[in-house]
Protein backbone atom coordinates (compact mmCIF):
# COMPACT_ATOMS: atom_id res chain seq x y z
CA UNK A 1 -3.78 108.17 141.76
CA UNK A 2 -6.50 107.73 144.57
CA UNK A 3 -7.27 104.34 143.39
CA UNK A 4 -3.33 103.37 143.73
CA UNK A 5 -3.27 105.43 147.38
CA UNK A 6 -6.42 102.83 148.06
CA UNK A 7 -4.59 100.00 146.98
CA UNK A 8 -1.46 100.69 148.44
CA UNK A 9 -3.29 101.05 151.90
CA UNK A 10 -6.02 98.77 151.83
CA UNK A 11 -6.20 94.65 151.98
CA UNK A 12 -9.39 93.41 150.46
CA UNK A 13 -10.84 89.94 151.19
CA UNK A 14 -11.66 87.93 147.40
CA UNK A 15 -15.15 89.10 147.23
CA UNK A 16 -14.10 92.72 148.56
CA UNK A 17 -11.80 92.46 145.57
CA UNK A 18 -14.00 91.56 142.95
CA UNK A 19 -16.90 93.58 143.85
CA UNK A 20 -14.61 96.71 144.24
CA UNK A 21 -13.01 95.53 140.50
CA UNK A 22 -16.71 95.70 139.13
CA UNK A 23 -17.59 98.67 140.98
CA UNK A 24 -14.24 100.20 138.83
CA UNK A 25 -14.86 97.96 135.65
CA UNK A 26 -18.64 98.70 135.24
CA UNK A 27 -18.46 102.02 134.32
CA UNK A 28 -16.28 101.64 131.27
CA UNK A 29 -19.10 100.42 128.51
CA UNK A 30 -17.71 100.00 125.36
CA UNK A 31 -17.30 98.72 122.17
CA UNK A 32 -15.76 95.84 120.84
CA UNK A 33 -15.74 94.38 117.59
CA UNK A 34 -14.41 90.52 116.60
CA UNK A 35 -15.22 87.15 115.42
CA UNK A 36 -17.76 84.88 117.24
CA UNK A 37 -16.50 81.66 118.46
CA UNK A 38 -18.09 78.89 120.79
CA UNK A 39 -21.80 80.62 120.77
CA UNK A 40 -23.48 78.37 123.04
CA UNK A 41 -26.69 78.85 125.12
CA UNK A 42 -27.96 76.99 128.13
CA UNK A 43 -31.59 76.59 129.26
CA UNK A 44 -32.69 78.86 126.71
CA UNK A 45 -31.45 82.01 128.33
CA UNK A 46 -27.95 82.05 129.37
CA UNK A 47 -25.28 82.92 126.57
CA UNK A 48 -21.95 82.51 126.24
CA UNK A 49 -19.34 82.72 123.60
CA UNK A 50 -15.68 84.00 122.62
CA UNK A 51 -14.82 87.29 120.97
CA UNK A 52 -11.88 87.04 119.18
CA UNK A 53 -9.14 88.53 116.71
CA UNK A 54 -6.30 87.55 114.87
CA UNK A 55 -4.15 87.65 118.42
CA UNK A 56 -6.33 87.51 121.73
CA UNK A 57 -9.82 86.24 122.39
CA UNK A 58 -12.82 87.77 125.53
CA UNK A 59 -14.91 85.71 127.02
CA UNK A 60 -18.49 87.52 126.71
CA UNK A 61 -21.28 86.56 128.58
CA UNK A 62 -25.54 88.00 127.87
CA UNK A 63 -29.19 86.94 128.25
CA UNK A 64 -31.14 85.62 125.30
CA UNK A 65 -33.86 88.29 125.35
CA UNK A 66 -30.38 90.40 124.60
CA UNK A 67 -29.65 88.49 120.79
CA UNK A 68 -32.14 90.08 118.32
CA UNK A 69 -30.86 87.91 115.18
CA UNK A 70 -29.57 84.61 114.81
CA UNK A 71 -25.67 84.20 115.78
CA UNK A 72 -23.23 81.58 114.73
CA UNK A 73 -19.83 80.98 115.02
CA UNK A 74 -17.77 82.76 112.18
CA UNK A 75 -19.97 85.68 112.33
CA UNK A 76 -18.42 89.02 112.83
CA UNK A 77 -20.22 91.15 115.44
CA UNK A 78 -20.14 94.63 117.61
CA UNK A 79 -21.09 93.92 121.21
CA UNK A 80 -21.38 96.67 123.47
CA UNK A 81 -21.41 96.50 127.29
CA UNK A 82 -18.73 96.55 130.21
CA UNK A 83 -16.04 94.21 131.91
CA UNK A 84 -17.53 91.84 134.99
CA UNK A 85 -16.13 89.17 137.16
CA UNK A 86 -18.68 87.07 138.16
CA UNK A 87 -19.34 85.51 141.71
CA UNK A 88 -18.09 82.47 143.02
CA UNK A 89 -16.68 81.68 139.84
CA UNK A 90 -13.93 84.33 140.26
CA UNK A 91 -14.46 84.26 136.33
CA UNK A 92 -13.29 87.60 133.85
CA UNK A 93 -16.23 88.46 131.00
CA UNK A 94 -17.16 90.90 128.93
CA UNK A 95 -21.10 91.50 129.97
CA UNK A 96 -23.27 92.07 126.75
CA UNK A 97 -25.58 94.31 126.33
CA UNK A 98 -26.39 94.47 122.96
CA UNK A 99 -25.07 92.60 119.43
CA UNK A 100 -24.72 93.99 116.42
CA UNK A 101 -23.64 91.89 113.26
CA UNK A 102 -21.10 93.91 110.82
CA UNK A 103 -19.31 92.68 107.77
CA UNK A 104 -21.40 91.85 104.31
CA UNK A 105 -20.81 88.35 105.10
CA UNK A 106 -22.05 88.13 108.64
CA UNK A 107 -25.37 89.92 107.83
CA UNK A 108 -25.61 88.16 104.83
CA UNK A 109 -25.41 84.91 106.82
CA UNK A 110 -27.88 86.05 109.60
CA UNK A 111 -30.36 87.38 106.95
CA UNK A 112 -30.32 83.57 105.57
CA UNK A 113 -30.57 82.37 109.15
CA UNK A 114 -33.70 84.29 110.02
CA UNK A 115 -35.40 83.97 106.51
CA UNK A 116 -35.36 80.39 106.96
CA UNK A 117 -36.67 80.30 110.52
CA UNK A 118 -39.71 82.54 109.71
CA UNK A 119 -40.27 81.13 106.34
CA UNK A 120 -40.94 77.96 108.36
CA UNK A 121 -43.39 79.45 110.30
CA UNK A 122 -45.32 80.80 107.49
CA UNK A 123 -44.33 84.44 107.86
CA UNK A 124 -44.02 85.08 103.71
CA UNK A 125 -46.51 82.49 102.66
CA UNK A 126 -48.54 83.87 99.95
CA UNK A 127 -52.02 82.52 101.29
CA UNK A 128 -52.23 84.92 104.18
CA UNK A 129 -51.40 88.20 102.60
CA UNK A 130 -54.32 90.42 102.01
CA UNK A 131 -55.06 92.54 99.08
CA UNK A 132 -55.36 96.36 99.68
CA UNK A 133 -58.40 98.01 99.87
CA UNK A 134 -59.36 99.51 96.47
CA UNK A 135 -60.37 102.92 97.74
CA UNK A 136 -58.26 103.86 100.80
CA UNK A 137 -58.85 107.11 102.73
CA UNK A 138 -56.43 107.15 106.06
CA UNK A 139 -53.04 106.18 105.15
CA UNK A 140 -50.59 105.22 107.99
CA UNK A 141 -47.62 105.86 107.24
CA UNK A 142 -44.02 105.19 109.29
CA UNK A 143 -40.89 106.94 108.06
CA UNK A 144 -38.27 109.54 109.05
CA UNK A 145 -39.22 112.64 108.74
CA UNK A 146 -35.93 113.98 107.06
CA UNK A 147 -35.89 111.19 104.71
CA UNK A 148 -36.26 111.92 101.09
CA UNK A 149 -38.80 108.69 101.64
CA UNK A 150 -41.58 110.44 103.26
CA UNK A 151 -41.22 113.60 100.47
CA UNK A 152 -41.43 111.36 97.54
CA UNK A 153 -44.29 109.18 99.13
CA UNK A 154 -46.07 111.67 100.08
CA UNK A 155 -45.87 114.14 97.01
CA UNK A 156 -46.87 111.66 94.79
CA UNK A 157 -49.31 110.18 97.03
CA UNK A 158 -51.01 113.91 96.47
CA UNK A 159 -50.70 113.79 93.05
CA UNK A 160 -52.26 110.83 91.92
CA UNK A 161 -55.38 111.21 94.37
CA UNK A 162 -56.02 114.13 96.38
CA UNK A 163 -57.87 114.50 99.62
CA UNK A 164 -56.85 112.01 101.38
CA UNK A 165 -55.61 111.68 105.26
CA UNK A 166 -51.97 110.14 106.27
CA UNK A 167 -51.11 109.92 109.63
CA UNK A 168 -47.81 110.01 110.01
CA UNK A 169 -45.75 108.32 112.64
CA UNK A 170 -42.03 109.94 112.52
CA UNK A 171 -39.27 106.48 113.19
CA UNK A 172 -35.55 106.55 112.53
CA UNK A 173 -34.85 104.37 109.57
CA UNK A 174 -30.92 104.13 110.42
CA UNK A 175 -29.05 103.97 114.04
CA UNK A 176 -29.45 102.29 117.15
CA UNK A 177 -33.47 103.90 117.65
CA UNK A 178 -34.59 101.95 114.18
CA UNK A 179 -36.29 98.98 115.80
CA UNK A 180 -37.51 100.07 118.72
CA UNK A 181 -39.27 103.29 116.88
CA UNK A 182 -40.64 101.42 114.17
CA UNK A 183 -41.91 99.18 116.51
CA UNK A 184 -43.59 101.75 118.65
CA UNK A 185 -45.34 103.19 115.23
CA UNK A 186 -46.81 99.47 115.07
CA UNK A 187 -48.24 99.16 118.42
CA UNK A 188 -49.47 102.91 117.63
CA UNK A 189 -51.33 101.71 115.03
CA UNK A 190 -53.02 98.62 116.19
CA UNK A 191 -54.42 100.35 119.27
CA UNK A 192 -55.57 103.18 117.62
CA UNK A 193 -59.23 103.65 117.63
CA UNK A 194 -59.61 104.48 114.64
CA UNK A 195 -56.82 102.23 112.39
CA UNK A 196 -55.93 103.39 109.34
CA UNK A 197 -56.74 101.60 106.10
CA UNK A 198 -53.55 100.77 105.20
CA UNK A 199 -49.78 101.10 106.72
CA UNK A 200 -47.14 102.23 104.86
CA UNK A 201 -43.50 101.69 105.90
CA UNK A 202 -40.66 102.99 103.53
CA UNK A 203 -37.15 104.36 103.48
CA UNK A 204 -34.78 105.00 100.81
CA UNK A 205 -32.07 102.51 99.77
CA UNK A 206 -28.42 101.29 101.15
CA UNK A 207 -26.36 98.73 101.95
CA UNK A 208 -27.40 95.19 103.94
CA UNK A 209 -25.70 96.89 107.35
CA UNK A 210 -27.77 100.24 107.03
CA UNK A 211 -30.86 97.85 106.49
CA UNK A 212 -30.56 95.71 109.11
CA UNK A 213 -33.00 96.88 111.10
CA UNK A 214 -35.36 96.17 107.97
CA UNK A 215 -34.08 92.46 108.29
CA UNK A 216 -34.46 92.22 112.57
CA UNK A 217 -36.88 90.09 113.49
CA UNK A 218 -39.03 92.04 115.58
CA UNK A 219 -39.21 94.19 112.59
CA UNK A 220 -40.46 91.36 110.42
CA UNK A 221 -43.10 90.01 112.96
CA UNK A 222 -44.61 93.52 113.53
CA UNK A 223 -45.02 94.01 109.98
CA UNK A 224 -46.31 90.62 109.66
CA UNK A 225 -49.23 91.33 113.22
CA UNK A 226 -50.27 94.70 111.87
CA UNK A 227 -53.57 94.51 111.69
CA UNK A 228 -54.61 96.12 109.23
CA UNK A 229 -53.06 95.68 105.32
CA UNK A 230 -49.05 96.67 104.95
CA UNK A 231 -47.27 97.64 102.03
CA UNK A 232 -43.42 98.05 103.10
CA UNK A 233 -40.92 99.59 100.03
CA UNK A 234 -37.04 99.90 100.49
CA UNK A 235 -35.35 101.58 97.85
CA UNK A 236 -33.16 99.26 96.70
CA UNK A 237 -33.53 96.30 94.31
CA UNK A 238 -30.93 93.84 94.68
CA UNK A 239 -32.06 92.33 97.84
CA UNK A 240 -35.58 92.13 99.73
CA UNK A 241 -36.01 92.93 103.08
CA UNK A 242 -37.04 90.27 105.49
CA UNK A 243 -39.81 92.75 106.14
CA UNK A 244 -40.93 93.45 102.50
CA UNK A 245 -41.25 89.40 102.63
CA UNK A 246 -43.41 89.43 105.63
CA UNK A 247 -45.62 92.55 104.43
CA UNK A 248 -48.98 92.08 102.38
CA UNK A 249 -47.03 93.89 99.79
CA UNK A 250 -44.08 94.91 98.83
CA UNK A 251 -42.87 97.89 96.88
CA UNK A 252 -39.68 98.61 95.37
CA UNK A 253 -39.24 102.13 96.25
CA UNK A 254 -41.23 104.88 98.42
CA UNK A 255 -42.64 106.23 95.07
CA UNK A 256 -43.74 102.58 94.21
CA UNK A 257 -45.43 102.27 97.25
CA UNK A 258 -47.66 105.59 96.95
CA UNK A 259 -48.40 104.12 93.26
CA UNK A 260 -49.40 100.84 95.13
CA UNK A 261 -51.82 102.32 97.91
CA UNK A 262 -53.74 104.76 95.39
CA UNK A 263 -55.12 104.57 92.15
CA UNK A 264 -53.97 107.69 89.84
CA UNK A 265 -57.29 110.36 89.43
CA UNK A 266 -56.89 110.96 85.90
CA UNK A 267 -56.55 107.02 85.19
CA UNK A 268 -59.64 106.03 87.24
CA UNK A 269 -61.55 108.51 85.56
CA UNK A 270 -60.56 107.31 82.27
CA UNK A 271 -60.49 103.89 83.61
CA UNK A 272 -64.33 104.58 84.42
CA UNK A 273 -64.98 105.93 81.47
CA UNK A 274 -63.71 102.62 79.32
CA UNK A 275 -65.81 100.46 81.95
CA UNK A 276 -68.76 102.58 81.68
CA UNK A 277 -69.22 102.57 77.70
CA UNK A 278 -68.50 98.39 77.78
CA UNK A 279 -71.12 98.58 80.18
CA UNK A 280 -73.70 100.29 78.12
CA UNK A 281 -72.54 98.63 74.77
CA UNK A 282 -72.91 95.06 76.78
CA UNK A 283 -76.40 96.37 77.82
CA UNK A 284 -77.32 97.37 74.65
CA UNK A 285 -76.08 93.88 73.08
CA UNK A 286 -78.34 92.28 75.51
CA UNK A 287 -81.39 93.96 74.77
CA UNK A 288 -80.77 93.36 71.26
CA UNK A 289 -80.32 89.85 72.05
CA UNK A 290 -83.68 89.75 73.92
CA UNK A 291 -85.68 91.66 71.68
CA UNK A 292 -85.00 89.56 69.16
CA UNK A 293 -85.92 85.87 71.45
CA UNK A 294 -88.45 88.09 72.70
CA UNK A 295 -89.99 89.09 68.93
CA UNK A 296 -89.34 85.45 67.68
CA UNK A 297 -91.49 84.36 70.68
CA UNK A 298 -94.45 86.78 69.94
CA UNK A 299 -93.89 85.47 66.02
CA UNK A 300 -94.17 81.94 67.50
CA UNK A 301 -96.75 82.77 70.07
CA UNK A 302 -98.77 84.50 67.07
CA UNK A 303 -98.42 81.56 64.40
CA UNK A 304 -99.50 79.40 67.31
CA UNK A 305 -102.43 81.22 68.26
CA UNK A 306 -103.50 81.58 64.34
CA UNK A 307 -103.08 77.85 63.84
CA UNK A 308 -105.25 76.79 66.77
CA UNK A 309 -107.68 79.81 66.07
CA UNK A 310 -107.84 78.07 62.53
CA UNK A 311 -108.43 74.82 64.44
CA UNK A 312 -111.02 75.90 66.42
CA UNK A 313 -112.79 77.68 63.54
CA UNK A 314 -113.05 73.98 62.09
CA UNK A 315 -114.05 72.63 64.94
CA UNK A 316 -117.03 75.20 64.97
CA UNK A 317 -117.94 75.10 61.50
CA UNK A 318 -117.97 70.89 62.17
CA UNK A 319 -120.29 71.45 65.22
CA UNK A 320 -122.61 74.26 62.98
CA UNK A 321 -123.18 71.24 60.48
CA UNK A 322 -123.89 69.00 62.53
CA UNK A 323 -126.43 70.94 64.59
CA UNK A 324 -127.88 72.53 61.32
CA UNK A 325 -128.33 68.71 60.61
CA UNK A 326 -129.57 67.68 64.29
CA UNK A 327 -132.31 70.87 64.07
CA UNK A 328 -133.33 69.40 60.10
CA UNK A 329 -133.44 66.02 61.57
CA UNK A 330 -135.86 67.27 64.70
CA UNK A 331 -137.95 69.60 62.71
CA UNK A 332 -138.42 66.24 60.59
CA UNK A 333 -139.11 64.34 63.55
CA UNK A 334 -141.20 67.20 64.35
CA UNK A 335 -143.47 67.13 61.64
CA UNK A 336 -143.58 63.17 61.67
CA UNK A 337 -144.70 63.44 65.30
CA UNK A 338 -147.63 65.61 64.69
CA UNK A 339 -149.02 63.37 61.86
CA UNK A 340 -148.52 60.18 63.44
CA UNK A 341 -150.39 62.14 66.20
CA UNK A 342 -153.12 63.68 64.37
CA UNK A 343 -153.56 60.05 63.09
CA UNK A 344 -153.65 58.72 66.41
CA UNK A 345 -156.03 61.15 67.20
CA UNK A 346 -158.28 60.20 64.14
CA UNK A 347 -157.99 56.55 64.60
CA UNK A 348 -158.97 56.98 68.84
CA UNK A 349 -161.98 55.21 70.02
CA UNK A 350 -163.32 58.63 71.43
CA UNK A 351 -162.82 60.13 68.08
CA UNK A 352 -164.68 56.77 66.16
CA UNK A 353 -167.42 57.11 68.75
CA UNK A 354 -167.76 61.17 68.00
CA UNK A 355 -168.69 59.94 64.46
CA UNK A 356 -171.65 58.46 65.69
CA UNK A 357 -170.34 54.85 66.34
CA UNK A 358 -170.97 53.49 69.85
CA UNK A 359 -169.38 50.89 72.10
CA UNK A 360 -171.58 47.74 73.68
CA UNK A 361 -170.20 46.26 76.79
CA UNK A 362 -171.70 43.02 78.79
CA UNK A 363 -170.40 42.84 82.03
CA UNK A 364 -167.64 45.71 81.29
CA UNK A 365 -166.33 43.10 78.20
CA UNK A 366 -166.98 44.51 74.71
CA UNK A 367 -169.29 42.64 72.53
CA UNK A 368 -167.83 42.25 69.07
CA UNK A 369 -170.72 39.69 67.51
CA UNK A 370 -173.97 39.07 68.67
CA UNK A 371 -173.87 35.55 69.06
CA UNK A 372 -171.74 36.46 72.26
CA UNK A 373 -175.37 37.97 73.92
CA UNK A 374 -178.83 36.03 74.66
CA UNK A 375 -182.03 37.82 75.55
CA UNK A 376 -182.29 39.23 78.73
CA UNK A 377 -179.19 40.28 79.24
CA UNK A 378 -178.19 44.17 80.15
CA UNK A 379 -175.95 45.76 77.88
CA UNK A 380 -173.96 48.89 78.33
CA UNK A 381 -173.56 51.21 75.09
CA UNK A 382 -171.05 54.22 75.39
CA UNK A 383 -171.69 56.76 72.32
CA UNK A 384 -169.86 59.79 71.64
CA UNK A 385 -171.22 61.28 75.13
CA UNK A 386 -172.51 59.36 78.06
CA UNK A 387 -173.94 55.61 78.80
CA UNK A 388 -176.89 53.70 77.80
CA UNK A 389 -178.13 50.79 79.56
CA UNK A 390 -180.79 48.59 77.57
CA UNK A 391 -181.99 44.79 77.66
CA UNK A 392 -181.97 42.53 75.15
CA UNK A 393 -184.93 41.40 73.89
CA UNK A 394 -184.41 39.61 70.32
CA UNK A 395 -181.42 38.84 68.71
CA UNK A 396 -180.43 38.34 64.77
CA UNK A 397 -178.20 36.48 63.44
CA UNK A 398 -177.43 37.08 60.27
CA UNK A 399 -181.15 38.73 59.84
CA UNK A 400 -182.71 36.11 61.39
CA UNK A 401 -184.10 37.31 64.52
CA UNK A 402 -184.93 35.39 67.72
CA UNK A 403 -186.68 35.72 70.83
């Protein structure tokens, strides 16, 4: 009624009008659910498009940053925001806040729409996931508390290997909060100073629209820039999750995903067990194997050695004959040496001349006949012992002796 009393009394000016229609209009955020028509955006931040029904359409006007999935024309969305006129234009929209697809078909279509843009980029390629560490001990872990998730996760998590540490970041896994929790829990996790070894993020099954926040894209690209390795389960089998594509893996349900992250106690024991006996039978095969090489060697090694033992034992008895028959041949030689010179020794001048024979020299030449001396000469004898010097004064030849 005060509005009308306003009206009634009060001429506004076009831009009085307008901004006093918005200051009325602005206030009344709602809901409003149609068919998109004529999505079109300009300079890569300005969007506009046509919200219609079977009878009457709204022109609905939002910022990029604004559309967190792809849109398309056909698709059946809930925008919520207020009624605007804008500016100079004098123009009537419906100011969007935020989109929401609905209808199996529309978020069906939008799923296939985003899968194909991050597939592109190499979101779900298989060469960049990681493998989980073998042994974890700090489990992150992103869920709602309330969920019947986190209770089957983490009981069984418990009972297949005790002792170990889960921090656990509490995120809505259905509503308007979904995104914007999970990614918080993300960012949590990636500054922490201490990461965990792995992050776990789960929720229990449903239908595409209560999973869509599974399927959002800043959903998928967190899971996909964690840094550390992700497993991501959604209990439901039909369909995967955009984000169960983009973690390192995927598990089917929450109880799946605890079986994933941890090795059951009892099994790894046993498990050990198995790997410990193959390893002492291998062992064992091995040093059979090389004590046998090992004892055909030293059977080798020994018939080796006893052949050229043998060989040298030849050898030696060769060399022991022939210097038995080097020392008979040089105790011969020996012997023949001493009598050749004990005959020397009896056949030498000195020896002759010991006998009593003596040795005439004229001139220091040895006379051998007489004829070779006349009378008068001097004559040198040499006995056995000392010199005689003597003249001649006859000589006879052949006992005829002359003056």
């Amino acid at each position: 009624m005060e509005i009308k009393q306003l009206l009634d009394n009060k001429v506004f000016t076009v831009s009085e009008f307008n901004n006093f229609v918005n200051a009325v209009l602005q206030p009344l955020s709602a809901t409003v659910e149609g068919e998109v028509a004529d999505f079109r955006v300009s300079q890569g931040k300005f969007v506009w498009f046509m919200l219609k029904d079977a009878e009457q359409a709204l022109s609905c006007f939002s910022m990029a940053f604004r559309i967190r999935q792809p849109i398309e024309d056909g698709m059946k969305v809930k925008i919520s925001g207020y009624p605007k006129i804008y500016g100079k234009s004098g123009r009537y929209s419906f100011f969007v806040e935020s989109i929401e697809i609905s209808g199996e078909g529309s978020l069906r279509r939008a799923y296939e729409l985003l899968k194909a843009k991050l597939e592109a980029e190499g979101l779900f390629a298989a060469e960049r996931k990681r493998p989980l560490p073998r042994f974890p001990q700090t489990i992150g872990l992103i869920t709602s508390r309330d969920a019947a998730a986190y209770t089957d996760f983490t009981t069984h998590l418990n009972a297949r290997m005790g002792g170990l540490e889960i921090k656990f970041l509490p995120a809505a896994v259905q509503g308007k909060q979904v995104v914007a929790e999970i990614l918080a829990a993300f960012e949590f996790f990636n500054k922490a100073g201490r990461r965990p070894d792995v992050v776990v993020l789960t929720r229990g099954g449903g239908s595409l629209e209560d999973l869509v926040a599974f399927n959002s894209e800043e959903v998928v690209r967190a899971v996909f820039s964690c840094k550390v390795p992700t497993v991501v389960g959604i209990g439901h089998e039909r369909d995967f999750s955009l984000s169960e594509l983009a973690a390192d893996i995927r598990a089917s349900t929450p109880t799946h995903a605890a079986q994933l992250v941890v090795q059951n106690r009892q099994e790894l024991l046993m498990d050990t067990e198995t790997k410990t006996e193959t390893i002492k039978r291998r062992l064992q095969e091995k040093i059979t194997d090389r004590q046998w090489v090992l004892g055909h060697a030293v059977r080798e090694l020994t018939d080796s050695v006893a052949v050229r033992l043998e060989h040298v034992r030849s050898i030696l008895r060769e060399y022991r004959l022939e210097f038995n028959t080097l020392a008979r041949r040089q105790t011969e030689a020996k012997e023949k040496l001493i009598g050749l010179l004990s005959l020397l020794y009896s056949l030498s001048p000195q020896n002759v001349l010991a006998r009593g024979y003596s040795i005439v020299r004229k001139s220091g030449t040895i006379i051998k006949r007489a004829s070779e001396v006349t009378a008068g000469d001097t004559l040198t004898i040499q006995p056995g012992k000392g010199t005689i010097e003597s003249k001649v004064t006859g000589i006879n030849y052949d006992g005829e002796k002359k003056e």
